[in-house]
C-alpha atoms as a PDB file:
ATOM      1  CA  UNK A   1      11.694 221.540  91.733  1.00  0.00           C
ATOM      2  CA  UNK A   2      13.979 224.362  91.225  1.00  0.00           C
ATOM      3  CA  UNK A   3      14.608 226.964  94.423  1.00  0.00           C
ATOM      4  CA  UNK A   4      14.301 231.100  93.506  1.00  0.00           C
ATOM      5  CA  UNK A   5      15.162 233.485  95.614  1.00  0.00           C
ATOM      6  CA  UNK A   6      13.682 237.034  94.838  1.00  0.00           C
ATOM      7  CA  UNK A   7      14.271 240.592  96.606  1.00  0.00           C
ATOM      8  CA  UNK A   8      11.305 243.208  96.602  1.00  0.00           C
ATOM      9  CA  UNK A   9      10.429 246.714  98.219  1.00  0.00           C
ATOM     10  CA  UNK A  10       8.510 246.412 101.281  1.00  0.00           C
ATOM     11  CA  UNK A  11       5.651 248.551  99.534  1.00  0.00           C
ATOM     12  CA  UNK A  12       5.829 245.285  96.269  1.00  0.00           C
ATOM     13  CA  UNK A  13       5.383 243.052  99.274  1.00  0.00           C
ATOM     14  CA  UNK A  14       2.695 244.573 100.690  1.00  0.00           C
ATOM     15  CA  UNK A  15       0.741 244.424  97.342  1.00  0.00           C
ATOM     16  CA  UNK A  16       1.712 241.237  96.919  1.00  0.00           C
ATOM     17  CA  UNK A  17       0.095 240.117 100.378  1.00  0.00           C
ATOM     18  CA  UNK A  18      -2.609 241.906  99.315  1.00  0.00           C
ATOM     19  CA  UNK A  19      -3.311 240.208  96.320  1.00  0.00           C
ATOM     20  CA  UNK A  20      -2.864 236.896  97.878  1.00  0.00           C
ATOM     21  CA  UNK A  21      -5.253 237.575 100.004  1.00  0.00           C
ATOM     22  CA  UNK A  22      -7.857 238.327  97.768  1.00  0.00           C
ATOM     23  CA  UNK A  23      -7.377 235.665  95.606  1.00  0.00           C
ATOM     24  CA  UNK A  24      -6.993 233.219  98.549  1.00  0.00           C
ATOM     25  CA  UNK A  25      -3.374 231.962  97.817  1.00  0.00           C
ATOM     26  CA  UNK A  26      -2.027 229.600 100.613  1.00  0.00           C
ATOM     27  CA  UNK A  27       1.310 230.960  99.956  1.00  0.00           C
ATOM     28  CA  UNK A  28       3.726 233.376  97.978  1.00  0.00           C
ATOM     29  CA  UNK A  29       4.951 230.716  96.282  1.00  0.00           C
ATOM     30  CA  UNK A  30       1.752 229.959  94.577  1.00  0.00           C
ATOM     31  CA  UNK A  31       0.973 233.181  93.544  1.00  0.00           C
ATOM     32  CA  UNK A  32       4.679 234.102  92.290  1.00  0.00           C
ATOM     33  CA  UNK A  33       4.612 231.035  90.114  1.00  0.00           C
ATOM     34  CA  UNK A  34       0.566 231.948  88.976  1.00  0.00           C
ATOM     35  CA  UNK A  35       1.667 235.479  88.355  1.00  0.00           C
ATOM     36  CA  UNK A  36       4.636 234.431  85.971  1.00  0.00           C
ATOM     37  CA  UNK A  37       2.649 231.527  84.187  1.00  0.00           C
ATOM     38  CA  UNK A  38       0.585 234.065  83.364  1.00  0.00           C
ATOM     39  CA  UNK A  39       3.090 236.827  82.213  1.00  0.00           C
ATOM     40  CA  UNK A  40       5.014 234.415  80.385  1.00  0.00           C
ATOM     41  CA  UNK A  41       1.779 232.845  78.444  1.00  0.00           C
ATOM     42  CA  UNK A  42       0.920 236.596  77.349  1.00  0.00           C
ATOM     43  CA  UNK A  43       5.144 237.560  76.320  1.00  0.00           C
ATOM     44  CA  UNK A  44       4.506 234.525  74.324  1.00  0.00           C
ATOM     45  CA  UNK A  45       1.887 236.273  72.201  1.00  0.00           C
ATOM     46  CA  UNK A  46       2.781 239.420  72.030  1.00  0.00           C
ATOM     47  CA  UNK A  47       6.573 238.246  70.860  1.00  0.00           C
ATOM     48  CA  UNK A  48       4.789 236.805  67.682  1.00  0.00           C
ATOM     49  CA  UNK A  49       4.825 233.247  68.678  1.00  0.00           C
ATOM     50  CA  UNK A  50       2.782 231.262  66.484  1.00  0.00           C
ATOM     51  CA  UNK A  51      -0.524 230.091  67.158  1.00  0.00           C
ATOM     52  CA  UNK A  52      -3.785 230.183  67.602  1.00  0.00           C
ATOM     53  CA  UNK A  53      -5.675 232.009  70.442  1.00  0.00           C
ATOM     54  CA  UNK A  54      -8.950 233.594  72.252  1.00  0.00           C
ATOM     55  CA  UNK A  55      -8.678 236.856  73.225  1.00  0.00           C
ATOM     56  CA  UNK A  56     -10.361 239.847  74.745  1.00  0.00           C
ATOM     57  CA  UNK A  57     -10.161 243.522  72.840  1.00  0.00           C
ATOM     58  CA  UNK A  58     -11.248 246.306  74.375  1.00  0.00           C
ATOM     59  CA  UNK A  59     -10.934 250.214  72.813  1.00  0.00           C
ATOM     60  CA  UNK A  60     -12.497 253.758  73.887  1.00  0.00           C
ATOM     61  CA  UNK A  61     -13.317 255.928  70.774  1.00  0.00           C
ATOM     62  CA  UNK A  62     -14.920 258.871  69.696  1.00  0.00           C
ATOM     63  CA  UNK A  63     -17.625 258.293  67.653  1.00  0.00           C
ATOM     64  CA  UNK A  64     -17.836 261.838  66.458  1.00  0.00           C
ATOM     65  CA  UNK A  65     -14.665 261.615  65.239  1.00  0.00           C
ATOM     66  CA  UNK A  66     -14.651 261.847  61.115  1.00  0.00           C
ATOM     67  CA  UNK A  67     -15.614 259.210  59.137  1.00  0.00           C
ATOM     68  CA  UNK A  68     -14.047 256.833  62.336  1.00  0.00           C
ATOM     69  CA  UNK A  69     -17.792 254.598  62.115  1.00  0.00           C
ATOM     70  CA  UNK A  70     -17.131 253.488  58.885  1.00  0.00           C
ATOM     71  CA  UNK A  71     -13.395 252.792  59.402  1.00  0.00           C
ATOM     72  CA  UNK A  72     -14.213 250.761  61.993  1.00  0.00           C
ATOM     73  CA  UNK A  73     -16.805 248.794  60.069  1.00  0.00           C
ATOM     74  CA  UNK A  74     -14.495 248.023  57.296  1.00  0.00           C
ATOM     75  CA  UNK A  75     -11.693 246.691  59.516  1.00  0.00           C
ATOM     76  CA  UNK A  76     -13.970 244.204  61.133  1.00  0.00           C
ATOM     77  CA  UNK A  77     -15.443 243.448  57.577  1.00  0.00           C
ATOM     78  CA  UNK A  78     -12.399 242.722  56.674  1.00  0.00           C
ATOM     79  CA  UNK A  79     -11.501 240.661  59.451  1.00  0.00           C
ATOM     80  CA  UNK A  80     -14.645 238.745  59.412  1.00  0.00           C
ATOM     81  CA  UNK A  81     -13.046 235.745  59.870  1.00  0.00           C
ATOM     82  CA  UNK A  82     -11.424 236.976  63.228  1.00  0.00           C
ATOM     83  CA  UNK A  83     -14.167 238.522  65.320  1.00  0.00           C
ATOM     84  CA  UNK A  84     -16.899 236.302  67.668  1.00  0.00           C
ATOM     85  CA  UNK A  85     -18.963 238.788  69.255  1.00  0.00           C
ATOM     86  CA  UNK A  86     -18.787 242.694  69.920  1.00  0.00           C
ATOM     87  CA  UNK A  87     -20.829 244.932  73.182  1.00  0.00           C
ATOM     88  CA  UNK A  88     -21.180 248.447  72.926  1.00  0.00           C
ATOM     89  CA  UNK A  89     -21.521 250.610  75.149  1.00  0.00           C
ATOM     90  CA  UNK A  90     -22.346 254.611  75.450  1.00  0.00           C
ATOM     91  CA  UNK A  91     -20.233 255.693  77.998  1.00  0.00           C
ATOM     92  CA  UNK A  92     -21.264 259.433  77.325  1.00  0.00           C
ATOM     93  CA  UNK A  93     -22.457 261.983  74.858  1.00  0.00           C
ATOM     94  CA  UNK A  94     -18.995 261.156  72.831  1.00  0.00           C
ATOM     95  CA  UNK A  95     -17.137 258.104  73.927  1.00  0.00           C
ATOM     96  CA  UNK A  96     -18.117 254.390  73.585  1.00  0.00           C
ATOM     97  CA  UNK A  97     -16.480 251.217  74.624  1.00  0.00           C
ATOM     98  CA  UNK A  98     -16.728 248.138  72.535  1.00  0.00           C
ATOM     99  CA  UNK A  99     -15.390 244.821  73.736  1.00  0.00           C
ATOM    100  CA  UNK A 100     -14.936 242.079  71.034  1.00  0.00           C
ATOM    101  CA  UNK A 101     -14.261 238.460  71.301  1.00  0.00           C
ATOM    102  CA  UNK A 102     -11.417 237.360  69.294  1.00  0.00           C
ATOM    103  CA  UNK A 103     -10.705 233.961  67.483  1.00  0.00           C
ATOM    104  CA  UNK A 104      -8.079 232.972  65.487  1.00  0.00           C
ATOM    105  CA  UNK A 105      -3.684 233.210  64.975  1.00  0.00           C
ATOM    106  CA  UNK A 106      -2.349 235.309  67.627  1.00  0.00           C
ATOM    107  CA  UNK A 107      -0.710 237.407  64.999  1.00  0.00           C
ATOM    108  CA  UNK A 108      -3.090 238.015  63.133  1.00  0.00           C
ATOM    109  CA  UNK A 109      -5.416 239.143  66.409  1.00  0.00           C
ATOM    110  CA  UNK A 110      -2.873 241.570  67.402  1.00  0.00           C
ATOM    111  CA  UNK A 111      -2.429 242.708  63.773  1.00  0.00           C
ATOM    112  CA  UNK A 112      -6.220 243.084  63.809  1.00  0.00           C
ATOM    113  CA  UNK A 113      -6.218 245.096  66.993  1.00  0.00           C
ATOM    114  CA  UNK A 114      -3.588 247.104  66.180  1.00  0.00           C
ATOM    115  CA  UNK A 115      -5.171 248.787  63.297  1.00  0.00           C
ATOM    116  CA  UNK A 116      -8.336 249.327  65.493  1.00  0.00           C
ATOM    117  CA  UNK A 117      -6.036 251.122  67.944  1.00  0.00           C
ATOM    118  CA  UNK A 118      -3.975 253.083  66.036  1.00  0.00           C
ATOM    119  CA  UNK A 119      -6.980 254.612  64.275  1.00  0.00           C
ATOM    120  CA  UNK A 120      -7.396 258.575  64.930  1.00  0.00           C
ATOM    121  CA  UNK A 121     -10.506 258.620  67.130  1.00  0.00           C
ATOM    122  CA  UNK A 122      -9.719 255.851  69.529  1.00  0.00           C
ATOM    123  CA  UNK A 123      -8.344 256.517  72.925  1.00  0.00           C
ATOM    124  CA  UNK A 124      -7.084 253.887  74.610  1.00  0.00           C
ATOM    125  CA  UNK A 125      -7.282 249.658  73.555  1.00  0.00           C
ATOM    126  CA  UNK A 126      -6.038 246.805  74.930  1.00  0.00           C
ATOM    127  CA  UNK A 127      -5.873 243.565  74.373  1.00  0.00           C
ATOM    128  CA  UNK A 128      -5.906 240.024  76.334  1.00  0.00           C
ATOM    129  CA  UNK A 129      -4.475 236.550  74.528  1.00  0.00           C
ATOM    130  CA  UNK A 130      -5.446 233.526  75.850  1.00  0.00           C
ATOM    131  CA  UNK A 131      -3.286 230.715  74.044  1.00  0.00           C
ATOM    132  CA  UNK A 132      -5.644 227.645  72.862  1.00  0.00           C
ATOM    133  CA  UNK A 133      -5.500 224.489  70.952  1.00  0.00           C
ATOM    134  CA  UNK A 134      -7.969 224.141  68.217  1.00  0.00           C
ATOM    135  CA  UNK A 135      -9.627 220.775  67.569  1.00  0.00           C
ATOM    136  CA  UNK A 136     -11.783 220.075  64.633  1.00  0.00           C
ATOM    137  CA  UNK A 137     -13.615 216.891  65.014  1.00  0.00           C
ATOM    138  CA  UNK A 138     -16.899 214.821  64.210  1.00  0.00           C
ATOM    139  CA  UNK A 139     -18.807 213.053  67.050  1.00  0.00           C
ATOM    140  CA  UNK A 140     -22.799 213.150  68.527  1.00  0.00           C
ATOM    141  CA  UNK A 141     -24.692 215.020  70.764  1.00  0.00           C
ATOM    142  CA  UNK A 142     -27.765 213.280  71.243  1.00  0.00           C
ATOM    143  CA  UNK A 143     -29.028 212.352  67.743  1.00  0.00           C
ATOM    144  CA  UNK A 144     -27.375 214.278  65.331  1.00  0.00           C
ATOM    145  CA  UNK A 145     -23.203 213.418  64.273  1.00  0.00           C
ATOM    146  CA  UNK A 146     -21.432 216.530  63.435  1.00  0.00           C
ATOM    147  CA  UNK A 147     -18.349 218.193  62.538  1.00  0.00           C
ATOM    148  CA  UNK A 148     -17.191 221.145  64.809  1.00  0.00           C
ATOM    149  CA  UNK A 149     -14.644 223.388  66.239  1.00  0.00           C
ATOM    150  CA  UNK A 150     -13.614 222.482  69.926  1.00  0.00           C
ATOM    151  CA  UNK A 151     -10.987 225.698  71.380  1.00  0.00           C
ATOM    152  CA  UNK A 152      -9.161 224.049  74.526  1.00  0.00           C
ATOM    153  CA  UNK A 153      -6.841 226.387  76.663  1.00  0.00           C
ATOM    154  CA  UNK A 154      -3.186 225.734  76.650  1.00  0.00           C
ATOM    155  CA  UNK A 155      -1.584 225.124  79.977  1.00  0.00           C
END
Protein backbone atom coordinates (compact mmCIF):
# COMPACT_ATOMS: atom_id res chain seq x y z
CA UNK A 1 0.00 0.00 0.00
CA UNK A 2 1.16 3.31 -1.07
CA UNK A 3 2.08 6.11 1.88
CA UNK A 4 0.40 9.97 1.32
CA UNK A 5 1.23 12.58 3.16
CA UNK A 6 -1.30 15.57 3.08
CA UNK A 7 -1.14 19.22 4.74
CA UNK A 8 -4.53 20.95 5.82
CA UNK A 9 -5.73 24.16 7.81
CA UNK A 10 -6.41 23.47 11.31
CA UNK A 11 -10.14 24.70 10.68
CA UNK A 12 -10.16 21.47 7.37
CA UNK A 13 -9.00 19.32 10.25
CA UNK A 14 -11.39 20.13 12.53
CA UNK A 15 -14.21 19.33 9.98
CA UNK A 16 -12.62 16.50 9.11
CA UNK A 17 -12.67 15.13 12.84
CA UNK A 18 -15.94 16.09 12.80
CA UNK A 19 -17.10 14.14 10.11
CA UNK A 20 -15.31 11.14 11.27
CA UNK A 21 -16.97 11.24 14.08
CA UNK A 22 -20.26 11.18 12.85
CA UNK A 23 -19.82 8.66 10.51
CA UNK A 24 -17.87 6.52 13.05
CA UNK A 25 -14.48 6.25 11.13
CA UNK A 26 -11.73 4.44 13.22
CA UNK A 27 -9.27 6.62 11.59
CA UNK A 28 -8.36 9.51 9.07
CA UNK A 29 -7.09 7.21 6.93
CA UNK A 30 -10.35 5.56 6.31
CA UNK A 31 -12.24 8.41 5.75
CA UNK A 32 -9.53 10.24 3.42
CA UNK A 33 -9.48 7.18 1.23
CA UNK A 34 -13.76 6.94 1.50
CA UNK A 35 -13.90 10.61 0.74
CA UNK A 36 -11.70 10.30 -2.52
CA UNK A 37 -13.31 6.90 -3.72
CA UNK A 38 -16.12 8.76 -3.70
CA UNK A 39 -14.95 12.04 -5.46
CA UNK A 40 -13.16 10.16 -7.93
CA UNK A 41 -16.30 7.71 -8.80
CA UNK A 42 -18.44 11.05 -9.37
CA UNK A 43 -15.19 13.06 -11.66
CA UNK A 44 -15.61 9.89 -13.49
CA UNK A 45 -19.14 10.79 -14.57
CA UNK A 46 -19.21 14.05 -14.86
CA UNK A 47 -15.84 13.89 -17.24
CA UNK A 48 -18.10 11.90 -19.74
CA UNK A 49 -16.80 8.52 -19.00
CA UNK A 50 -18.84 5.98 -20.51
CA UNK A 51 -21.32 3.99 -18.87
CA UNK A 52 -24.16 3.23 -17.39
CA UNK A 53 -25.44 4.59 -14.01
CA UNK A 54 -28.25 5.32 -11.16
CA UNK A 55 -28.56 8.57 -10.17
CA UNK A 56 -30.39 11.06 -8.04
CA UNK A 57 -31.80 14.57 -9.72
CA UNK A 58 -33.03 17.02 -7.78
CA UNK A 59 -34.28 20.81 -9.16
CA UNK A 60 -36.30 23.85 -7.46
CA UNK A 61 -38.62 25.59 -10.03
CA UNK A 62 -41.21 27.96 -10.38
CA UNK A 63 -44.17 26.60 -11.47
CA UNK A 64 -45.69 29.90 -12.36
CA UNK A 65 -43.15 30.49 -14.54
CA UNK A 66 -44.53 30.55 -18.43
CA UNK A 67 -45.35 27.68 -20.13
CA UNK A 68 -42.26 25.94 -17.72
CA UNK A 69 -45.14 22.77 -16.84
CA UNK A 70 -45.29 21.75 -20.16
CA UNK A 71 -41.54 22.10 -20.91
CA UNK A 72 -40.91 20.03 -18.30
CA UNK A 73 -43.36 17.37 -19.39
CA UNK A 74 -41.95 17.13 -22.79
CA UNK A 75 -38.34 16.69 -21.66
CA UNK A 76 -39.22 13.75 -19.52
CA UNK A 77 -41.51 12.49 -22.45
CA UNK A 78 -38.84 12.57 -24.32
CA UNK A 79 -36.58 10.93 -22.09
CA UNK A 80 -38.94 8.24 -21.21
CA UNK A 81 -36.55 5.80 -21.44
CA UNK A 82 -34.31 7.55 -18.73
CA UNK A 83 -36.54 8.39 -15.79
CA UNK A 84 -37.67 5.62 -12.80
CA UNK A 85 -39.69 7.52 -10.51
CA UNK A 86 -40.36 11.36 -9.74
CA UNK A 87 -41.75 13.09 -5.89
CA UNK A 88 -43.08 16.37 -5.84
CA UNK A 89 -43.25 18.45 -3.52
CA UNK A 90 -44.96 22.10 -2.77
CA UNK A 91 -42.51 23.80 -0.98
CA UNK A 92 -44.65 27.10 -1.10
CA UNK A 93 -47.21 29.14 -2.92
CA UNK A 94 -44.50 29.19 -5.99
CA UNK A 95 -41.65 26.79 -5.71
CA UNK A 96 -41.67 22.94 -5.90
CA UNK A 97 -39.00 20.36 -5.61
CA UNK A 98 -39.08 17.25 -7.66
CA UNK A 99 -36.60 14.46 -7.12
CA UNK A 100 -36.33 11.84 -9.96
CA UNK A 101 -34.67 8.54 -10.11
CA UNK A 102 -32.45 8.17 -12.98
CA UNK A 103 -31.48 5.01 -15.09
CA UNK A 104 -29.48 4.68 -17.87
CA UNK A 105 -25.72 6.07 -19.76
CA UNK A 106 -24.21 8.55 -17.57
CA UNK A 107 -24.12 10.90 -20.48
CA UNK A 108 -27.05 10.78 -21.45
CA UNK A 109 -28.40 11.37 -17.55
CA UNK A 110 -26.42 14.43 -17.30
CA UNK A 111 -27.49 15.50 -20.82
CA UNK A 112 -31.02 14.85 -19.55
CA UNK A 113 -30.52 16.91 -16.43
CA UNK A 114 -28.93 19.52 -17.95
CA UNK A 115 -31.75 20.60 -20.08
CA UNK A 116 -34.06 20.36 -16.96
CA UNK A 117 -31.65 22.80 -15.29
CA UNK A 118 -30.92 25.16 -17.66
CA UNK A 119 -34.62 25.76 -18.28
CA UNK A 120 -35.84 29.49 -17.33
CA UNK A 121 -37.96 28.79 -14.24
CA UNK A 122 -35.74 26.43 -12.37
CA UNK A 123 -33.57 27.57 -9.57
CA UNK A 124 -31.18 25.45 -8.51
CA UNK A 125 -30.58 21.28 -9.66
CA UNK A 126 -28.25 18.92 -8.90
CA UNK A 127 -27.42 15.82 -9.65
CA UNK A 128 -25.87 12.48 -7.96
CA UNK A 129 -24.23 9.45 -10.30
CA UNK A 130 -23.89 6.33 -8.89
CA UNK A 131 -21.76 4.13 -11.44
CA UNK A 132 -23.47 0.50 -11.95
CA UNK A 133 -23.12 -2.58 -13.96
CA UNK A 134 -26.16 -3.68 -15.77
CA UNK A 135 -26.98 -7.39 -16.02
CA UNK A 136 -29.70 -8.76 -18.14
CA UNK A 137 -30.39 -12.30 -17.35
CA UNK A 138 -33.09 -15.20 -17.16
CA UNK A 139 -33.43 -17.30 -13.95
CA UNK A 140 -36.61 -18.22 -11.26
CA UNK A 141 -38.10 -16.83 -8.44
CA UNK A 142 -40.27 -19.31 -7.09
CA UNK A 143 -42.31 -20.68 -10.04
CA UNK A 144 -42.10 -18.48 -12.75
CA UNK A 145 -38.42 -18.24 -15.14
CA UNK A 146 -37.91 -14.80 -16.34
CA UNK A 147 -35.84 -12.41 -18.10
CA UNK A 148 -34.84 -9.17 -16.18
CA UNK A 149 -32.66 -6.27 -15.53
CA UNK A 150 -30.29 -6.72 -12.42
CA UNK A 151 -28.29 -2.87 -11.73
CA UNK A 152 -25.17 -3.84 -9.43
CA UNK A 153 -23.00 -0.89 -8.04
CA UNK A 154 -19.51 -0.54 -9.26
CA UNK A 155 -16.81 -0.56 -6.66
Amino acid sequence: MERVTISMSDEFADELTAFMQSHNYANRSEAIRDLARQGLKQARIEEGVPGACVATFSYVYNHHARELSKRLMGTYHAHHDLHVATMHVHLDHENCLEVAVLRGQASLVKEFSNSVITERGVTHGQVSFIPVKVDVGSHSHGSGHHAHVHTHPNG
